[in-house]
N, C-alpha and C. Protein backbone atom coordinates (compact mmCIF):
# COMPACT_ATOMS: atom_id res chain seq x y z
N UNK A 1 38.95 74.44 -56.97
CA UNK A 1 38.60 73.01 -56.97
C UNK A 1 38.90 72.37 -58.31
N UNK A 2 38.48 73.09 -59.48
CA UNK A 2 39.09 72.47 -60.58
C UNK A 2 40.31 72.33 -60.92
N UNK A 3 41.08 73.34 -60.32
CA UNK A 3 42.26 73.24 -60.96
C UNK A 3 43.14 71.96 -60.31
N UNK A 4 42.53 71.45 -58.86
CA UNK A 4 43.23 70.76 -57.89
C UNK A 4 42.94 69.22 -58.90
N UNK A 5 41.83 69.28 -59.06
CA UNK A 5 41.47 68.02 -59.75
C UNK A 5 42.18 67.71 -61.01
N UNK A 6 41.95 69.00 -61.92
CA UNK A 6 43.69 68.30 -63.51
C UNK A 6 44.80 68.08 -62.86
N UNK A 7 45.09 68.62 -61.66
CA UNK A 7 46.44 68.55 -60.92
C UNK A 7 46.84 66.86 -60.62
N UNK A 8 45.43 66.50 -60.03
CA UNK A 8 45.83 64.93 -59.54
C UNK A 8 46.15 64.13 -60.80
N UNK A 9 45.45 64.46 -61.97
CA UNK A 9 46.06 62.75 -62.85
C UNK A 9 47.07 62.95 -63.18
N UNK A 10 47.82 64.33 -63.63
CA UNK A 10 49.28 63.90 -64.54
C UNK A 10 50.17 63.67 -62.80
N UNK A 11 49.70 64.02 -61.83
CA UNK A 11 51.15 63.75 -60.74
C UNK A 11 50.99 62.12 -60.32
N UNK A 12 49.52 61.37 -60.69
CA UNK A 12 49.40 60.08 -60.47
C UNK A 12 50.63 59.21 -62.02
N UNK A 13 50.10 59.97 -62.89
CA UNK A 13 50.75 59.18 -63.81
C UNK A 13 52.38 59.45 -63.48
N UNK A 14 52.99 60.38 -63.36
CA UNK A 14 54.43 60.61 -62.57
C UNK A 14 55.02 59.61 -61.55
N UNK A 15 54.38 59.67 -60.67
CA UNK A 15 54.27 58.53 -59.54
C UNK A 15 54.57 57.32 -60.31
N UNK A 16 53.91 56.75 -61.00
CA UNK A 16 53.92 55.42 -61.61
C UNK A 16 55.26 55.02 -62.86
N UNK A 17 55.32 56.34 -63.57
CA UNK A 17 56.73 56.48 -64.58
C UNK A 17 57.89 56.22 -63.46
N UNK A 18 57.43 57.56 -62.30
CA UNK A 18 59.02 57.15 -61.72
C UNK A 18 59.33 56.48 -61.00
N UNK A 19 58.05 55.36 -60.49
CA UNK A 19 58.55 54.07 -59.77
C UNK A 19 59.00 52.76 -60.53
N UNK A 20 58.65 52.95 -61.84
CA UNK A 20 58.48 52.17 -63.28
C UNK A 20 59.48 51.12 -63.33
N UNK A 21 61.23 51.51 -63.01
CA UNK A 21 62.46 50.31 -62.68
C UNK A 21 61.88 49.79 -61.70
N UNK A 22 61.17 49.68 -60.37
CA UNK A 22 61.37 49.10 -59.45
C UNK A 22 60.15 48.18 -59.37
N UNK A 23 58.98 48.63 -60.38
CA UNK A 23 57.86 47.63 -60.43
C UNK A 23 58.01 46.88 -61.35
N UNK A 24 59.38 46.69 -62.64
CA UNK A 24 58.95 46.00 -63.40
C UNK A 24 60.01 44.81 -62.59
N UNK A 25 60.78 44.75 -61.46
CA UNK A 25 61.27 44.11 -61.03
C UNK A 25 60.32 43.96 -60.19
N UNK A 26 59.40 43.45 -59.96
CA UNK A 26 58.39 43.04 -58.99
C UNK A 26 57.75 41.92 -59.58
N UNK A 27 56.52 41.36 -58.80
CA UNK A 27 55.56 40.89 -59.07
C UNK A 27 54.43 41.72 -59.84
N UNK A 28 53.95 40.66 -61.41
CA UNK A 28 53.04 41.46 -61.81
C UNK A 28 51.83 40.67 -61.90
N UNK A 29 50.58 41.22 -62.31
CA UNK A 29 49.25 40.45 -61.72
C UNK A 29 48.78 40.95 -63.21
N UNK A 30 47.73 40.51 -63.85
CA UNK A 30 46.94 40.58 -64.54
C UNK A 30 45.46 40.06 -64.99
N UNK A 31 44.56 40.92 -64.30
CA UNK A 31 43.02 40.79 -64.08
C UNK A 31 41.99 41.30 -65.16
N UNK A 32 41.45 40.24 -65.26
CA UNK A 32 40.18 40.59 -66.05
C UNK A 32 38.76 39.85 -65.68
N UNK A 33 38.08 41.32 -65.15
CA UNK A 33 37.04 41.03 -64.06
C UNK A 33 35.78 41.33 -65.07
N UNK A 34 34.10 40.71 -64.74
CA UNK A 34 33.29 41.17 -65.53
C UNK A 34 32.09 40.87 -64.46
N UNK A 35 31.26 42.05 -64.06
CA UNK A 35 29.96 42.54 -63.27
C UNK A 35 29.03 43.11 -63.74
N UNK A 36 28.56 43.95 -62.95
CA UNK A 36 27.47 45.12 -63.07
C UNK A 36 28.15 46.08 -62.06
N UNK A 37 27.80 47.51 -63.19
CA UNK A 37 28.11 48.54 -62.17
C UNK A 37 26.29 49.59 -62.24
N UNK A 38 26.01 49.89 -61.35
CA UNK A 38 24.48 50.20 -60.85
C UNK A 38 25.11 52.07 -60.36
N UNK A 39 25.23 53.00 -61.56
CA UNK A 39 24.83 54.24 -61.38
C UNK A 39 23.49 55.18 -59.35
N UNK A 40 24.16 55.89 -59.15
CA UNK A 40 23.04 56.60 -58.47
C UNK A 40 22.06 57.31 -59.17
N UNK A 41 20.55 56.82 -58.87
CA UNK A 41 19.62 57.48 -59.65
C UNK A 41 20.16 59.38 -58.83
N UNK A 42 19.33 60.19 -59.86
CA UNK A 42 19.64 61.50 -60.19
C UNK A 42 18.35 61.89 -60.18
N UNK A 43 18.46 63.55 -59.80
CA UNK A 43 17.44 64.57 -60.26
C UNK A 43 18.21 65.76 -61.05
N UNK A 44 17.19 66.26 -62.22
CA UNK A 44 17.57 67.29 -62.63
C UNK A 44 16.64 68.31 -62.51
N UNK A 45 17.42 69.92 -62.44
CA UNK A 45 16.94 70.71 -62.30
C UNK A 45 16.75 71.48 -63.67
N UNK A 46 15.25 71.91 -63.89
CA UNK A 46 14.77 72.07 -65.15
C UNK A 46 13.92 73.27 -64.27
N UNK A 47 14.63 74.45 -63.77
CA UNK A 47 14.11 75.63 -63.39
C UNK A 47 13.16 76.25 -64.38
N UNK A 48 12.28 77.29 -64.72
CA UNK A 48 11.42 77.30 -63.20
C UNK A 48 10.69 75.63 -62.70
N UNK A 49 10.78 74.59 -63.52
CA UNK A 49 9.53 73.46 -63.64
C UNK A 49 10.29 72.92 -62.73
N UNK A 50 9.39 72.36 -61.61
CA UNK A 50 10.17 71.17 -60.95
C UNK A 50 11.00 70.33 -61.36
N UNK A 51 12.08 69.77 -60.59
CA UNK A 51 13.16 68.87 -60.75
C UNK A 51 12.59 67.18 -61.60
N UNK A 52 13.00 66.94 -62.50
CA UNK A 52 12.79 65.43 -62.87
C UNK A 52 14.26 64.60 -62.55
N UNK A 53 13.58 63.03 -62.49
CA UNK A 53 14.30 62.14 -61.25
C UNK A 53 14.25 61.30 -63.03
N UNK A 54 15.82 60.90 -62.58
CA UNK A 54 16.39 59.87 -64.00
C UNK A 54 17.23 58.87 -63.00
N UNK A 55 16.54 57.76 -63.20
CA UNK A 55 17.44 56.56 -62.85
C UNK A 55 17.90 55.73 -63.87
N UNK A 56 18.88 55.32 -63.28
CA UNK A 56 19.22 54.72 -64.33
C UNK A 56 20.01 52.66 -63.87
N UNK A 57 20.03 51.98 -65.15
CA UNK A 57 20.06 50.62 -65.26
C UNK A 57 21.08 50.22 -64.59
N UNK A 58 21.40 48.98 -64.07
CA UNK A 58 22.85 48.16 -63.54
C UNK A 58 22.97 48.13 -65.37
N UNK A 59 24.16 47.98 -65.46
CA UNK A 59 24.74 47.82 -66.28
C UNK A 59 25.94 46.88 -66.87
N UNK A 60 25.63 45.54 -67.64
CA UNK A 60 27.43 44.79 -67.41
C UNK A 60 28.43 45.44 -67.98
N UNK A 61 29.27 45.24 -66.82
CA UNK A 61 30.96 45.81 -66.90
C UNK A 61 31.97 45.24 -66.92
N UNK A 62 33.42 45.38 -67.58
CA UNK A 62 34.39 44.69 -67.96
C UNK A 62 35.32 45.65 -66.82
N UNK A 63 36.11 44.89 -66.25
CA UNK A 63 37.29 45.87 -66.10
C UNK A 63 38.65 44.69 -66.43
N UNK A 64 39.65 45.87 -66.83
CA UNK A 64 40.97 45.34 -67.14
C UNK A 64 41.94 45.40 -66.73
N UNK A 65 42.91 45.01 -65.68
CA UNK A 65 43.47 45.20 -64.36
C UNK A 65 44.95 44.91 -64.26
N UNK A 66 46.01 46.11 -64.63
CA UNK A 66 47.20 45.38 -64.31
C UNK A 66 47.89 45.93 -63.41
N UNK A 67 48.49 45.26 -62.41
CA UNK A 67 49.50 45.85 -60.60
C UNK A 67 50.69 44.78 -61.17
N UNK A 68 51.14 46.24 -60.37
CA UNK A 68 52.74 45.42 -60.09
C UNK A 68 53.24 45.79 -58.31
N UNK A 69 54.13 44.88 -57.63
CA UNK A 69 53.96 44.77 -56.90
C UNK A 69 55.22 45.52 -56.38
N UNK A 70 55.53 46.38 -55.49
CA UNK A 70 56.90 47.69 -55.51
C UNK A 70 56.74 47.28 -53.47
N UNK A 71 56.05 46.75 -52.91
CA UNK A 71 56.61 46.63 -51.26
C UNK A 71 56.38 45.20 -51.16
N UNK A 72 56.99 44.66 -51.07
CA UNK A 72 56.80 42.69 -50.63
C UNK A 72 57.36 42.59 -49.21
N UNK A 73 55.79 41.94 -48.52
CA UNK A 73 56.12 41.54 -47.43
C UNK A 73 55.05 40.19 -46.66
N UNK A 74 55.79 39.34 -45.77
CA UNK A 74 55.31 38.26 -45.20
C UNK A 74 53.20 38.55 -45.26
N UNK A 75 53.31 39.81 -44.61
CA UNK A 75 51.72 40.19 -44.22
C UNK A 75 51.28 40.84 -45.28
N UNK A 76 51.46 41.94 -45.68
CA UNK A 76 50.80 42.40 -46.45
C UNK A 76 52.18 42.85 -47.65
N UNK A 77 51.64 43.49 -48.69
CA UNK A 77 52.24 44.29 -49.75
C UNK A 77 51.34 44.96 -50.61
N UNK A 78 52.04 45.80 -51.46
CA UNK A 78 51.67 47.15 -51.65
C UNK A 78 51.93 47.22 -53.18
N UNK A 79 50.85 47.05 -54.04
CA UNK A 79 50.97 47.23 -55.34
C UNK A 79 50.49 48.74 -56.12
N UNK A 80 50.74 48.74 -57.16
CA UNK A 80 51.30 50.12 -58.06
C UNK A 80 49.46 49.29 -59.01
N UNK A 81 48.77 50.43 -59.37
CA UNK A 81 47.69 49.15 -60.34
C UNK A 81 47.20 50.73 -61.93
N UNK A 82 46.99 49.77 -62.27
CA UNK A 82 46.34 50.33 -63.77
C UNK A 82 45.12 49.92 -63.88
N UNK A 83 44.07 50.45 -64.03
CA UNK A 83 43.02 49.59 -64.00
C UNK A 83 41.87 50.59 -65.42
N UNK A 84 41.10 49.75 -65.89
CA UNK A 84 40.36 50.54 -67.07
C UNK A 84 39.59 49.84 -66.87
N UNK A 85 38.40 50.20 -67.27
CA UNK A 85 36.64 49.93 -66.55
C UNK A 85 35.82 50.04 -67.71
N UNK A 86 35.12 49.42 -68.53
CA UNK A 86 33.82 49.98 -69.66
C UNK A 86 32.92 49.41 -69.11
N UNK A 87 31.71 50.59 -69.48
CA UNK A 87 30.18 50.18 -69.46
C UNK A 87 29.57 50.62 -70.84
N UNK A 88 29.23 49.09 -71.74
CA UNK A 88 29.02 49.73 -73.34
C UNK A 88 27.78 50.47 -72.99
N UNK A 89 27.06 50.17 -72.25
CA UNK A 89 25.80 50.41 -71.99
C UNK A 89 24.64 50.26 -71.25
N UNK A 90 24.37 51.80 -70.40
CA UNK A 90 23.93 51.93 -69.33
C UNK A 90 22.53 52.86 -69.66
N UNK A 91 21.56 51.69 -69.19
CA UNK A 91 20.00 52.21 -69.99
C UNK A 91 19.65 53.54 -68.68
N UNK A 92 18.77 54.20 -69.41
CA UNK A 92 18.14 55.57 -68.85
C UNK A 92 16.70 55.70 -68.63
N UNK A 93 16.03 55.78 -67.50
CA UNK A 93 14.65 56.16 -67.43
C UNK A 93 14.57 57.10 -66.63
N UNK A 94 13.36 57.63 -67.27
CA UNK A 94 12.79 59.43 -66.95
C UNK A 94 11.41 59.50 -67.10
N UNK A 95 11.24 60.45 -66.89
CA UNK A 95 9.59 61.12 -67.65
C UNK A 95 9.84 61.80 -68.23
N UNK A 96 11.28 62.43 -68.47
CA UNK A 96 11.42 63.79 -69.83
C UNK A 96 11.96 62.96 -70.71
N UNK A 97 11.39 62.69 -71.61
CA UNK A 97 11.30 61.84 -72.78
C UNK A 97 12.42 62.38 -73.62
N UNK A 98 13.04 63.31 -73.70
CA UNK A 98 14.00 64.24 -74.18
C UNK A 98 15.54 63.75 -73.76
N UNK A 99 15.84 63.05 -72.56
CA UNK A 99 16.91 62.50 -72.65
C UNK A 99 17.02 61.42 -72.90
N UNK A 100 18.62 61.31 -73.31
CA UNK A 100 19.18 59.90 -73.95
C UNK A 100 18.72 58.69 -73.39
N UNK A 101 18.53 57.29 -74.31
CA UNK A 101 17.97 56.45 -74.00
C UNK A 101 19.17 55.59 -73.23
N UNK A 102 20.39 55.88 -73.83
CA UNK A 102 21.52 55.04 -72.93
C UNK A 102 22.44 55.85 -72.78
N UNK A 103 23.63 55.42 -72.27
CA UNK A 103 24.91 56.03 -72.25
C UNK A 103 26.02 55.16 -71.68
N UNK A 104 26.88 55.06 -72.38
CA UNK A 104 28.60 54.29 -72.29
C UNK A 104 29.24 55.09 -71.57
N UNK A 105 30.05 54.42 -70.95
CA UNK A 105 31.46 55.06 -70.21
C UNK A 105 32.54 54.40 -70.01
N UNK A 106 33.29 55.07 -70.43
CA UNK A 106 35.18 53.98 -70.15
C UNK A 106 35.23 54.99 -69.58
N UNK A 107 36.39 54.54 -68.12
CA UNK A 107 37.14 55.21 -67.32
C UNK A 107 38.67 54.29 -66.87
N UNK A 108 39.76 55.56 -67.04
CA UNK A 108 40.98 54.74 -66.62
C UNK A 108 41.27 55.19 -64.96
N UNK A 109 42.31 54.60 -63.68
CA UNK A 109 42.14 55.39 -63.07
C UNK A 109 43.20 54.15 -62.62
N UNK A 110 44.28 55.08 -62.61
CA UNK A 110 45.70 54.56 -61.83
C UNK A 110 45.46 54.57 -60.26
N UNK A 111 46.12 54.02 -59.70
CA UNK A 111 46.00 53.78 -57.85
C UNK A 111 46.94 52.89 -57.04
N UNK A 112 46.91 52.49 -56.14
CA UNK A 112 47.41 51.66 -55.02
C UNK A 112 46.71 50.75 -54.77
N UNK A 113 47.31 49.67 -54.33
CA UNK A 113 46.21 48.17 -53.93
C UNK A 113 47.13 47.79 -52.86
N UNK A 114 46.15 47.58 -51.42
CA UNK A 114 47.54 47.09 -50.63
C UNK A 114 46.92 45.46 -49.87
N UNK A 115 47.21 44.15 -50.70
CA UNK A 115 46.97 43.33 -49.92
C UNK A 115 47.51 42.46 -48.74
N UNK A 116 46.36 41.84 -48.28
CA UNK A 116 46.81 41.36 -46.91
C UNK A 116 47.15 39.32 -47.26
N UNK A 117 47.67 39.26 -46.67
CA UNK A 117 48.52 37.25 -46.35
C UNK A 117 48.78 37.49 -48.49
N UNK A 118 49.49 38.07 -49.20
CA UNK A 118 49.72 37.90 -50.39
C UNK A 118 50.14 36.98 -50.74
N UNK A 119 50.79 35.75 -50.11
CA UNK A 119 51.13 35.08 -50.54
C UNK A 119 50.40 33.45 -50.14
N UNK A 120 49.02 33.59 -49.11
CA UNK A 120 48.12 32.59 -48.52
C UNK A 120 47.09 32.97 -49.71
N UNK A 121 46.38 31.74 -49.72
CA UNK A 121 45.21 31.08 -50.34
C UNK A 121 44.26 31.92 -50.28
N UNK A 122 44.37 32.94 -48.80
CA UNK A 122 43.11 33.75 -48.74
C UNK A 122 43.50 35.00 -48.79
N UNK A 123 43.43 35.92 -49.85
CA UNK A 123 44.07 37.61 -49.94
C UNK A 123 43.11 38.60 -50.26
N UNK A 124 42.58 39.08 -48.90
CA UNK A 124 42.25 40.68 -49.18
C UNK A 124 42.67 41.70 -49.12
N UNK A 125 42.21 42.27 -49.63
CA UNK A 125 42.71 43.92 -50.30
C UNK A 125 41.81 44.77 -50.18
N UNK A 126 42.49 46.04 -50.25
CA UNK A 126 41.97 47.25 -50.34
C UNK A 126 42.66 48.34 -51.73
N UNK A 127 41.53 49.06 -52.03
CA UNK A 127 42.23 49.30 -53.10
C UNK A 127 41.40 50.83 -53.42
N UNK A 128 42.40 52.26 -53.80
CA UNK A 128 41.93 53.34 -54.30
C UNK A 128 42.96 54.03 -55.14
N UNK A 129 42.26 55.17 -55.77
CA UNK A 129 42.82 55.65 -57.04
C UNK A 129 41.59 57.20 -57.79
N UNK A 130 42.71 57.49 -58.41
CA UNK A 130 42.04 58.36 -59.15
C UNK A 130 42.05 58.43 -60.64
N UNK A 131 41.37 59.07 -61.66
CA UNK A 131 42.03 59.01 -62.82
C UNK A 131 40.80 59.98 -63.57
N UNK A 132 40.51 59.51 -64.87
CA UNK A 132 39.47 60.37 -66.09
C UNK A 132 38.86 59.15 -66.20
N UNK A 133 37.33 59.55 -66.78
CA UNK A 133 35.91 58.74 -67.38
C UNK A 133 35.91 59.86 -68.68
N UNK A 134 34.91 58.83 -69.58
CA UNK A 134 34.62 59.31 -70.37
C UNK A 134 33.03 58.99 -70.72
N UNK A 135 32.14 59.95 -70.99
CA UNK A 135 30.88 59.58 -71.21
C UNK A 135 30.11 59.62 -72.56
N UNK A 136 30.29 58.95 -72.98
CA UNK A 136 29.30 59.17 -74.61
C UNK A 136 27.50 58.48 -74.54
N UNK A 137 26.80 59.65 -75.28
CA UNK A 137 25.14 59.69 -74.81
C UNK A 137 24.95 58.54 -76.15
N UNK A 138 23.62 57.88 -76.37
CA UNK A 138 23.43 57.24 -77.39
C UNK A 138 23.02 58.61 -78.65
N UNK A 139 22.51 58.10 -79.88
CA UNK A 139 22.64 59.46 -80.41
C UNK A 139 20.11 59.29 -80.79
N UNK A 140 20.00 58.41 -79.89
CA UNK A 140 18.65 58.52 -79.37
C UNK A 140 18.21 58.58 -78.72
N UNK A 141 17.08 59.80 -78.09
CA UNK A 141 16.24 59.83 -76.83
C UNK A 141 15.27 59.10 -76.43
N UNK A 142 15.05 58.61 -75.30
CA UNK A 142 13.69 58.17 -74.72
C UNK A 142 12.51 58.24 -76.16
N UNK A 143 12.01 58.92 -75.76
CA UNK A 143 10.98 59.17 -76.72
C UNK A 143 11.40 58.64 -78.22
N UNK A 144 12.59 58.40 -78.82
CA UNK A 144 12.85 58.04 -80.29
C UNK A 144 13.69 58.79 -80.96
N UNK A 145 13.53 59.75 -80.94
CA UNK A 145 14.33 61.27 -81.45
C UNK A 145 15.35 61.39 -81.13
N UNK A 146 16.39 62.30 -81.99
CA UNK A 146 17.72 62.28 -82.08
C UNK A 146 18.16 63.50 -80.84
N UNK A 147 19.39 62.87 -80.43
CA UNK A 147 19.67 63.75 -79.23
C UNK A 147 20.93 64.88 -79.67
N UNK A 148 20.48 66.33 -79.65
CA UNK A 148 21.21 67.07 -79.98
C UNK A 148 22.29 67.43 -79.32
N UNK A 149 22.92 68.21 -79.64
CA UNK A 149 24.44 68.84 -79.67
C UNK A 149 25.81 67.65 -79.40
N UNK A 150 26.87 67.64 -78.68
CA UNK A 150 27.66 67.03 -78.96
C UNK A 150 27.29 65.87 -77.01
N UNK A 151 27.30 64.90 -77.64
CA UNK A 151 26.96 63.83 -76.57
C UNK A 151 27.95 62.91 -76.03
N UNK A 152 29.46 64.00 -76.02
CA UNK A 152 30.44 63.11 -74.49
C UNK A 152 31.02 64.09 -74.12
N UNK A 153 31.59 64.12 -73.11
CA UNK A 153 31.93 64.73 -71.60
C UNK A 153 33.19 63.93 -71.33
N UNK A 154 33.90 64.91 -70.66
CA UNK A 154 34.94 64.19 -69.88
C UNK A 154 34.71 63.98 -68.37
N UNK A 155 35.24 63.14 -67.66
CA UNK A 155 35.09 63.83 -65.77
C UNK A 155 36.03 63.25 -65.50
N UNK A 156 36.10 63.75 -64.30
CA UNK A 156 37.73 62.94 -62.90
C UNK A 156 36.79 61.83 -62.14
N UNK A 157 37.69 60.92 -61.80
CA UNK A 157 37.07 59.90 -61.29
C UNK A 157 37.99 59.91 -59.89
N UNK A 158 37.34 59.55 -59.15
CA UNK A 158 38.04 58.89 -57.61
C UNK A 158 37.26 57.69 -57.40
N UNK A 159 38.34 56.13 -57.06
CA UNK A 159 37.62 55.05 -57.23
C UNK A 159 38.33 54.44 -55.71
N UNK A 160 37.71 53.83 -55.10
CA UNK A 160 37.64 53.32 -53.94
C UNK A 160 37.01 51.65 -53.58
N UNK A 161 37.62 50.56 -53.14
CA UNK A 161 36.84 49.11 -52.48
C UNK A 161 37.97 48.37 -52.35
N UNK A 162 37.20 47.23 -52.42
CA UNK A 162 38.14 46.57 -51.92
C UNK A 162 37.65 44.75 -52.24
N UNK A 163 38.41 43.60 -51.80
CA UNK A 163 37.82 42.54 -52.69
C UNK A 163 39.26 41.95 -52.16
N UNK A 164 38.85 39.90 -52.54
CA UNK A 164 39.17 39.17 -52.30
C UNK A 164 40.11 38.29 -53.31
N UNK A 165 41.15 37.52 -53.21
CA UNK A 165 42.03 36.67 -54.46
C UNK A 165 42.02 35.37 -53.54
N UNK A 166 41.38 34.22 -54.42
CA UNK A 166 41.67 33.19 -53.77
C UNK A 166 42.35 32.39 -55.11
N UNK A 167 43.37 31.68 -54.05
CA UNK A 167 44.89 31.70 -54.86
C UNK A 167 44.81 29.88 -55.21
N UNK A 168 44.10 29.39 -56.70
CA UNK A 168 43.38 28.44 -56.43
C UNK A 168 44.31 26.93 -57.25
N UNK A 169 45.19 28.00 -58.17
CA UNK A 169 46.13 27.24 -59.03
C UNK A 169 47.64 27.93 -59.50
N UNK A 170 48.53 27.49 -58.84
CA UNK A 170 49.38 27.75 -59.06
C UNK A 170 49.74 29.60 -59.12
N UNK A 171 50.09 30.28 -60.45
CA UNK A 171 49.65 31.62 -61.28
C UNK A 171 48.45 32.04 -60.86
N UNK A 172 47.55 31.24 -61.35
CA UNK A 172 46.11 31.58 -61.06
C UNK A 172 45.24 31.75 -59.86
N UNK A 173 44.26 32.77 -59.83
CA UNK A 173 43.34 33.16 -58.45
C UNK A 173 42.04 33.52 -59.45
N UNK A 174 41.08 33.42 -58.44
CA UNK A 174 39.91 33.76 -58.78
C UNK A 174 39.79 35.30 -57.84
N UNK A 175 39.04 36.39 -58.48
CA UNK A 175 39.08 37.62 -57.41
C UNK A 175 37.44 37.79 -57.58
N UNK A 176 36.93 38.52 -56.40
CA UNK A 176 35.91 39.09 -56.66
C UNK A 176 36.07 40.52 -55.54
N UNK A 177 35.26 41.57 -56.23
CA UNK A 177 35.85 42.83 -56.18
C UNK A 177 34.70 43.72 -56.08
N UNK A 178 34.30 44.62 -55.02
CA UNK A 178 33.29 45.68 -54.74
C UNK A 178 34.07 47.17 -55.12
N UNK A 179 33.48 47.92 -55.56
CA UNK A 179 34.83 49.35 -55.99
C UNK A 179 33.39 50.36 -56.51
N UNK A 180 33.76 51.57 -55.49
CA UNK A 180 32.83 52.91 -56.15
C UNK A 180 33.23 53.77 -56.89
N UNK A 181 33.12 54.48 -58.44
CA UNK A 181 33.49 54.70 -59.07
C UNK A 181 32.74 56.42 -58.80
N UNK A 182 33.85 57.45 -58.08
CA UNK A 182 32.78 58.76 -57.82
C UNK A 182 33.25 59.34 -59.28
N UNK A 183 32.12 59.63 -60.01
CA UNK A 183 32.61 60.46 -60.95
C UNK A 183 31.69 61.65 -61.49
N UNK A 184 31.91 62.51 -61.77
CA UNK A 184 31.06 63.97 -62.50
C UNK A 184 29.63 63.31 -63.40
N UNK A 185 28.85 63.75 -64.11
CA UNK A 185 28.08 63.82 -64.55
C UNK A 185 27.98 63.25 -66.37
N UNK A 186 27.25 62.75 -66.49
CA UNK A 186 26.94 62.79 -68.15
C UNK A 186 26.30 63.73 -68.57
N UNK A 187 26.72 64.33 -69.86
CA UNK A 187 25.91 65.90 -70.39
C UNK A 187 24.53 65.59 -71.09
N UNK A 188 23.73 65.23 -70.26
CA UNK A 188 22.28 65.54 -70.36
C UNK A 188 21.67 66.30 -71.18
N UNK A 189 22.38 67.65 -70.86
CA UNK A 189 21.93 69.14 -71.73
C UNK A 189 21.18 69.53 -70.09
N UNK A 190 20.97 69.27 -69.58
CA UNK A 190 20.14 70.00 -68.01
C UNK A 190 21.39 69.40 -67.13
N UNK A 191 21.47 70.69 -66.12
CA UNK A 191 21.91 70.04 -64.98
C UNK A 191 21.74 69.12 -63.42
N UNK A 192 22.23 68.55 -63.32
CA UNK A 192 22.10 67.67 -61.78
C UNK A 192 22.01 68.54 -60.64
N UNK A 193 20.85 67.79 -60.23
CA UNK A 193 20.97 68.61 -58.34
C UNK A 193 22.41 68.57 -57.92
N UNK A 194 22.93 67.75 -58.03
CA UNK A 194 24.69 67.04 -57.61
C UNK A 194 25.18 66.94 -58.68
N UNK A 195 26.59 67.73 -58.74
CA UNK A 195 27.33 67.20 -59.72
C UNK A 195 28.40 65.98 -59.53
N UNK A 196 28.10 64.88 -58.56
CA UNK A 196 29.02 63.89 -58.50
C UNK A 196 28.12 63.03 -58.55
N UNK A 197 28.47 61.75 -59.12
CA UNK A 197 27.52 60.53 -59.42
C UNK A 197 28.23 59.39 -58.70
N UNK A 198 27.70 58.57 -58.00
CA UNK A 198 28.29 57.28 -57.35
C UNK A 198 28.19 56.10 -58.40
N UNK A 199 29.23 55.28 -58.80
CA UNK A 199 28.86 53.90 -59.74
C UNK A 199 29.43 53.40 -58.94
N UNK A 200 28.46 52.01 -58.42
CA UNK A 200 28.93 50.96 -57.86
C UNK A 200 28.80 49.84 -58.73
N UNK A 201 30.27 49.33 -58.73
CA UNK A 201 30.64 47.97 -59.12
C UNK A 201 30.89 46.82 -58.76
N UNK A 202 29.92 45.64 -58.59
CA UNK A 202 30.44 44.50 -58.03
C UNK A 202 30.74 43.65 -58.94
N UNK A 203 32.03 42.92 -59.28
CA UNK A 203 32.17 41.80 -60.39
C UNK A 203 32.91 40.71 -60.16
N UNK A 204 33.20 39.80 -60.65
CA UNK A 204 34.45 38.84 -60.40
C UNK A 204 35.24 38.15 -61.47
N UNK A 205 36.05 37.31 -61.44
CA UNK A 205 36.90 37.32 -62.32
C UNK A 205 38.16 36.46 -62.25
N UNK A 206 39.30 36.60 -63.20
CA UNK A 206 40.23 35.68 -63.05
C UNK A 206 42.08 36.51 -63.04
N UNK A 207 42.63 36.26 -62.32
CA UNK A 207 44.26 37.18 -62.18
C UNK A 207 44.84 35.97 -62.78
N UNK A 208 45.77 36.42 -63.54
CA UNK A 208 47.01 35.75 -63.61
C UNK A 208 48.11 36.57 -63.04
N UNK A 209 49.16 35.45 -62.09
CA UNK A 209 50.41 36.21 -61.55
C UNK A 209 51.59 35.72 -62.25
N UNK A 210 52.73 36.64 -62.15
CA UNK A 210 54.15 36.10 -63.18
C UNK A 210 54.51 37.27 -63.10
């Protein structure tokens, strides 16, 4: 299973190099969206002691969004996308006073977007991808105290939703955009009942096309 997972980002980034002549002759889009993305609360297992439950904050999020467009058609078309996501900061509550009080995450995660009437007033889409997150802990715990050993992690991300462009000026659309961000874990120092975490993101925002 691990090995399948380093396997997917460098053959995503391949994909995208070697379609690279034919998207820069396309249509290109450029989005910059800003929400909340709302983590799945968690339990950890702190054997022999019962499991403690860490939820955690919505959090505001930026994402930074560029597609290019490689299938053009009357109904739908089929864009190539880049997309990069930060959360400076995503608060933490527990009863083990011992973990971090926040934690950041940037994640990049190349994909496909395939929308529908692309060229009408009203354009939805669907949109998935995979790529890497990155997690850095604050360097303070709950309780006040400094949080030991080294506090970021890498993980694979698989991102999935979908969302609307209303095409309101010329270049310009307004989008708003639902997208689940599945990704591995932040290093706690204890482990998760589950090692996959759901972030859901809802945000909206502004495209420029050209």
């Amino acid at each position: 299973m691990k090995s399948s997972k380093r396997f997917c980002f460098p053959v995503l980034l391949l994909m995208i190099f070697a379609f690279a002549p034919a998207v820069f002759a396309q249509e290109n889009e450029l989005a910059l969206l800003i929400g909340r993305m709302k983590p799945s609360d968690r339990s950890l297992s702190l054997n022999p002691a019962p499991a403690i439950d860490a939820t955690f904050d919505g959090a505001l999020t930026y994402q930074f969004n560029y597609s290019n467009r490689v299938v053009n058609g009357e109904v739908a078309s089929l864009h190539l996308e880049l997309a990069v996501t930060g959360v400076p900061r995503t608060g933490v509550r527990s009863d083990n006073f011992l973990l971090p009080r926040t934690y950041s995450s940037l994640i990049f995660t190349p994909g496909l977007k395939l929308k529908v009437f692309p060229k009408g007033g009203f354009s939805p889409y669907i949109v998935g991808g995979a790529g890497v997150g990155r997690f850095s802990l604050s360097d303070t715990n709950i309780a006040g105290g400094p949080v030991p050993g080294d506090g970021s992690n890498t993980s694979f991300v698989f991102t999935y939703g979908g969302g609307v462009d209303l095409n309101i000026l010329g270049p310009l659309s307004v989008r708003g955009e639902v997208r689940d961000y599945m990704t591995g874990t932040p290093n706690f120092g204890a482990p998760f009942l589950n090692d996959r975490q759901h972030n859901l993101f809802i945000g909206a925002g502004i495209v420029l096309r050209f």
